[in-house]
N, C-alpha and C. Protein backbone atom coordinates (compact mmCIF):
# COMPACT_ATOMS: atom_id res chain seq x y z
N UNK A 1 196.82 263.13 125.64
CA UNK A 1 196.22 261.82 125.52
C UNK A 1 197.11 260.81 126.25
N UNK A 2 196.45 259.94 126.95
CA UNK A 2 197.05 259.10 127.70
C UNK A 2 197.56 257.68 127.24
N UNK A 3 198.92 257.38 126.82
CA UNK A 3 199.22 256.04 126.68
C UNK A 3 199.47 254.95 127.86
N UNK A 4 199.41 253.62 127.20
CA UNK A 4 199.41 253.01 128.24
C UNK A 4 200.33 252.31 127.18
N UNK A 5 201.55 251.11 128.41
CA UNK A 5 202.42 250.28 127.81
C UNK A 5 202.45 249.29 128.38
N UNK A 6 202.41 248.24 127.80
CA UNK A 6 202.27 246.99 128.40
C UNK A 6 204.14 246.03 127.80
N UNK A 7 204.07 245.62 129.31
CA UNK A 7 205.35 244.40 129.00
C UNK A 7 205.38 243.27 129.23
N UNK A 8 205.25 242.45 128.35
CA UNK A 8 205.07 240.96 128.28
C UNK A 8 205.90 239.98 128.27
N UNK A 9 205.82 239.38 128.92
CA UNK A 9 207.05 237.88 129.33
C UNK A 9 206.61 236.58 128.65
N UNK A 10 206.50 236.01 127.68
CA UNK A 10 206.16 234.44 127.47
C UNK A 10 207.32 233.80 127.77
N UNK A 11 207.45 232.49 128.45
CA UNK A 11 207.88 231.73 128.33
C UNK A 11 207.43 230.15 129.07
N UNK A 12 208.63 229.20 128.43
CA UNK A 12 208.12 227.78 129.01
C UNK A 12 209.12 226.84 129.00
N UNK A 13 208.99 225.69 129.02
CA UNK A 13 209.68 224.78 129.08
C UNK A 13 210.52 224.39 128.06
N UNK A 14 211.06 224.85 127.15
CA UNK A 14 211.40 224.67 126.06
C UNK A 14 212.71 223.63 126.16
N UNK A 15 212.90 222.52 125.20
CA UNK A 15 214.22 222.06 124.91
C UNK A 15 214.65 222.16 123.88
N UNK A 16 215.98 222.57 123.84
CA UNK A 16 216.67 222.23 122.39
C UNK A 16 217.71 220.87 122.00
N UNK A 17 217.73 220.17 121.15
CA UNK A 17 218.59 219.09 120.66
C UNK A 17 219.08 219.09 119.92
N UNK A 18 220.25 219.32 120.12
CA UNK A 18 221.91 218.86 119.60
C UNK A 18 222.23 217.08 119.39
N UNK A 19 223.17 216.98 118.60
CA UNK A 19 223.91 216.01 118.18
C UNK A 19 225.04 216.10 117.52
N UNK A 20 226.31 216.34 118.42
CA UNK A 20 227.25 216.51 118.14
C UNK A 20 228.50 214.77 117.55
N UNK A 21 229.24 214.88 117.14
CA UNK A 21 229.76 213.54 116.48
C UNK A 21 231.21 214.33 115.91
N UNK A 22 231.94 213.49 116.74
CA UNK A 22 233.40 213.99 116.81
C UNK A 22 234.77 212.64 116.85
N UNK A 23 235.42 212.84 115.81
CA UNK A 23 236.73 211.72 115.73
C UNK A 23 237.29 211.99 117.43
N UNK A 24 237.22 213.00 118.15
CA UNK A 24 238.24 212.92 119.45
C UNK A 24 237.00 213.55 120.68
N UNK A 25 237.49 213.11 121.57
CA UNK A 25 237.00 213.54 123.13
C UNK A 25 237.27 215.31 123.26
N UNK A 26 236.11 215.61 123.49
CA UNK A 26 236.28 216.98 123.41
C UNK A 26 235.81 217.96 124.90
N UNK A 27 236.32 218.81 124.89
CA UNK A 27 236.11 219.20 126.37
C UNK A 27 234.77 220.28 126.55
N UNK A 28 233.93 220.09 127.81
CA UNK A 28 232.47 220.96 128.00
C UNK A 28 232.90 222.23 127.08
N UNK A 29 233.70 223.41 127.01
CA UNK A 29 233.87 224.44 126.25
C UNK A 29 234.18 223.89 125.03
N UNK A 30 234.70 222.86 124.48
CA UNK A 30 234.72 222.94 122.99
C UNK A 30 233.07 222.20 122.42
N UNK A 31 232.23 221.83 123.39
CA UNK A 31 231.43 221.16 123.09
C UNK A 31 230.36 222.26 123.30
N UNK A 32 230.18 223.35 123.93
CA UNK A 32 229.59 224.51 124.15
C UNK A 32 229.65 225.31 122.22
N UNK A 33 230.69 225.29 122.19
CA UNK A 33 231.51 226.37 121.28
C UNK A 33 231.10 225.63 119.97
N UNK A 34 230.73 223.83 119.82
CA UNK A 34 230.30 223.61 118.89
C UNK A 34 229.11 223.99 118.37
N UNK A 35 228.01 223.30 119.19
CA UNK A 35 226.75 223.21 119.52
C UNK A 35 225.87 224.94 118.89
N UNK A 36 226.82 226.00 119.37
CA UNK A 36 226.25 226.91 118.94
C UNK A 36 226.69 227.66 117.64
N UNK A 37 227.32 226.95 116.96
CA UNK A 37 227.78 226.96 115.15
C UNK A 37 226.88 226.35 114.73
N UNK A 38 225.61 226.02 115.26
CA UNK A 38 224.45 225.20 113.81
C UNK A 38 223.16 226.61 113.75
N UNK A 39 222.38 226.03 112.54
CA UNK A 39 221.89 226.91 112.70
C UNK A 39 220.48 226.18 113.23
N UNK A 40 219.46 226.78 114.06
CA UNK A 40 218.01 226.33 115.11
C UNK A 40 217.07 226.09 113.78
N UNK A 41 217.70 225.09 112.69
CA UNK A 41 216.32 224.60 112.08
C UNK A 41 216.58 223.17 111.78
N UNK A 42 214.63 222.61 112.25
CA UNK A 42 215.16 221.25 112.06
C UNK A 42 216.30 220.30 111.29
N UNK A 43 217.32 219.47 111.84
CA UNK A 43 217.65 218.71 111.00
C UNK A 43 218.89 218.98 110.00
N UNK A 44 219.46 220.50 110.31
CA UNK A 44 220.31 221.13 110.00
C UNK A 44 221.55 221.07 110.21
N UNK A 45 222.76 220.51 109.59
CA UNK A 45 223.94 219.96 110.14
C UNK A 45 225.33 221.07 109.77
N UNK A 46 226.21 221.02 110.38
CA UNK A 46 227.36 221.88 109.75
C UNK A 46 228.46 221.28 110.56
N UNK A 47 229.12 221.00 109.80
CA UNK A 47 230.70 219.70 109.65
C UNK A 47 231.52 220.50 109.85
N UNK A 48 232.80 220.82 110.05
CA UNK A 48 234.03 221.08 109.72
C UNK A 48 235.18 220.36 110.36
N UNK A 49 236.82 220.57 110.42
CA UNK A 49 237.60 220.14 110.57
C UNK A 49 238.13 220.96 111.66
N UNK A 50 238.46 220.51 113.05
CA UNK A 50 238.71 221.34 114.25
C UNK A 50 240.39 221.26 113.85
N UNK A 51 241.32 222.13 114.10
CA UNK A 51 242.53 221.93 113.85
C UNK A 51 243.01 221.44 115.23
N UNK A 52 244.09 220.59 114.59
CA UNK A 52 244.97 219.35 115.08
C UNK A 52 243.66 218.64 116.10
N UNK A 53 242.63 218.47 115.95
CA UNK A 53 241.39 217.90 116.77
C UNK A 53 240.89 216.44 115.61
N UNK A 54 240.64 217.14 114.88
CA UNK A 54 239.76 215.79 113.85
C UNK A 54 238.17 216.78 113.04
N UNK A 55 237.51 215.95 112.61
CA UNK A 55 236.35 216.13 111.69
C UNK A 55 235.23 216.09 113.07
N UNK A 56 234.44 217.03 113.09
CA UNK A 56 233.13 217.41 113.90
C UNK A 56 232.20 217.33 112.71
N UNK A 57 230.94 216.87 113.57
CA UNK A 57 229.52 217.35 112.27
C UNK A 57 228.59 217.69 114.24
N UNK A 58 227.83 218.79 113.93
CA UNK A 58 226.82 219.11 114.80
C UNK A 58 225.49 219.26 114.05
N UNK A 59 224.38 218.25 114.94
CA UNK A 59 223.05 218.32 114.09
C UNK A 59 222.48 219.19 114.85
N UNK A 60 221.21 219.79 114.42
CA UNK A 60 220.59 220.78 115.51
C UNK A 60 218.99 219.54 115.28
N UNK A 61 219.03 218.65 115.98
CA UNK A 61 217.99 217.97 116.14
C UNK A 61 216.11 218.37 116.28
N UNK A 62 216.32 219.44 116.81
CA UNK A 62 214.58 219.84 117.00
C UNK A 62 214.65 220.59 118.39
N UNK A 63 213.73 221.19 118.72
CA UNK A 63 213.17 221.43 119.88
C UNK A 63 211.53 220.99 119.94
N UNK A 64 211.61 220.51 121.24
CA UNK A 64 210.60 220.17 122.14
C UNK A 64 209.84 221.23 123.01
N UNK A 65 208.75 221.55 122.48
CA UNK A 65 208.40 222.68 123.00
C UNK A 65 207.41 222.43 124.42
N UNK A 66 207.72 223.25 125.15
CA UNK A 66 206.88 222.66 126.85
C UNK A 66 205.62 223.22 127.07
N UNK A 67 204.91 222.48 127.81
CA UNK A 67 203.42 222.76 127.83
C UNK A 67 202.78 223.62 129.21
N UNK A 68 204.22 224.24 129.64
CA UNK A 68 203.57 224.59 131.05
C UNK A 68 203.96 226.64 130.54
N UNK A 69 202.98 226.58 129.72
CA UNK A 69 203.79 228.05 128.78
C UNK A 69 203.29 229.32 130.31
N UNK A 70 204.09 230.02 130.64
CA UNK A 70 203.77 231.14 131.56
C UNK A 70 203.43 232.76 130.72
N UNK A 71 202.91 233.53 131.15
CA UNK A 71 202.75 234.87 131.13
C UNK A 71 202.59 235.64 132.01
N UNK A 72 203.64 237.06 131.98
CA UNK A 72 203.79 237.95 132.37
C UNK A 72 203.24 239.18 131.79
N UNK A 73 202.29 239.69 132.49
CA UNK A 73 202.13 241.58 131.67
C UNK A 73 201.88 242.17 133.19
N UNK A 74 203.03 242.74 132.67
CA UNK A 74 203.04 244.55 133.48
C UNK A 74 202.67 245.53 133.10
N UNK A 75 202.08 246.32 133.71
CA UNK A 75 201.37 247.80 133.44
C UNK A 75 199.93 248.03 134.12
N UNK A 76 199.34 249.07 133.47
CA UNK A 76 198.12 249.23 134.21
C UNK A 76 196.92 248.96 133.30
N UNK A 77 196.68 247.63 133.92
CA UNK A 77 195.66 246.79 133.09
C UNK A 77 193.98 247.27 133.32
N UNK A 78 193.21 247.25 132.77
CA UNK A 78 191.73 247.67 132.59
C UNK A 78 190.71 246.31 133.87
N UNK A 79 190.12 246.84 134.56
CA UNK A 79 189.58 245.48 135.38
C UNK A 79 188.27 245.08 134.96
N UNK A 80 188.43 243.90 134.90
CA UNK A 80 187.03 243.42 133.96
C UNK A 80 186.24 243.77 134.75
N UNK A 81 184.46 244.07 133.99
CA UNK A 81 183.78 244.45 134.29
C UNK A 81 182.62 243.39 134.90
């Protein structure tokens, strides 16, 4: 019996928003390294104390989801009739 497999790609424009808030100037890698300690649900914050740095809080603000959504399928598709 013959299977068939299909592989599918969605994607789109998607944004994500951060809000980071920090006692000191912090550098692109510590601001990378924050950003991805929250967790991706609205409105969700997580604080701590960076050593010898100061007090951080990172919000995970929302994502903006994009309207130009694409699809991909590979395989051997059936041709309409």
């Amino acid at each position: 019996m013959t299977k068939f497999t299909y592989e599918i790609e969605e994607y789109s424009q998607d944004s994500r928003h951060y809000e980071i808030v920090s006692d000191v100037k912090l550098s692109e890698e510590e601001i990378t390294d924050i950003y991805c300690e929250v967790d991706l649900v609205d409105g969700y914050t997580n604080q701590w104390k960076m050593v010898d740095k100061g007090n951080v809080k990172v919000t995970f603000v929302g994502t903006e989801y994009g309207d130009d959504s694409q699809v991909n399928i590979n395989g051997d598709i059936k041709e309409e009739e």
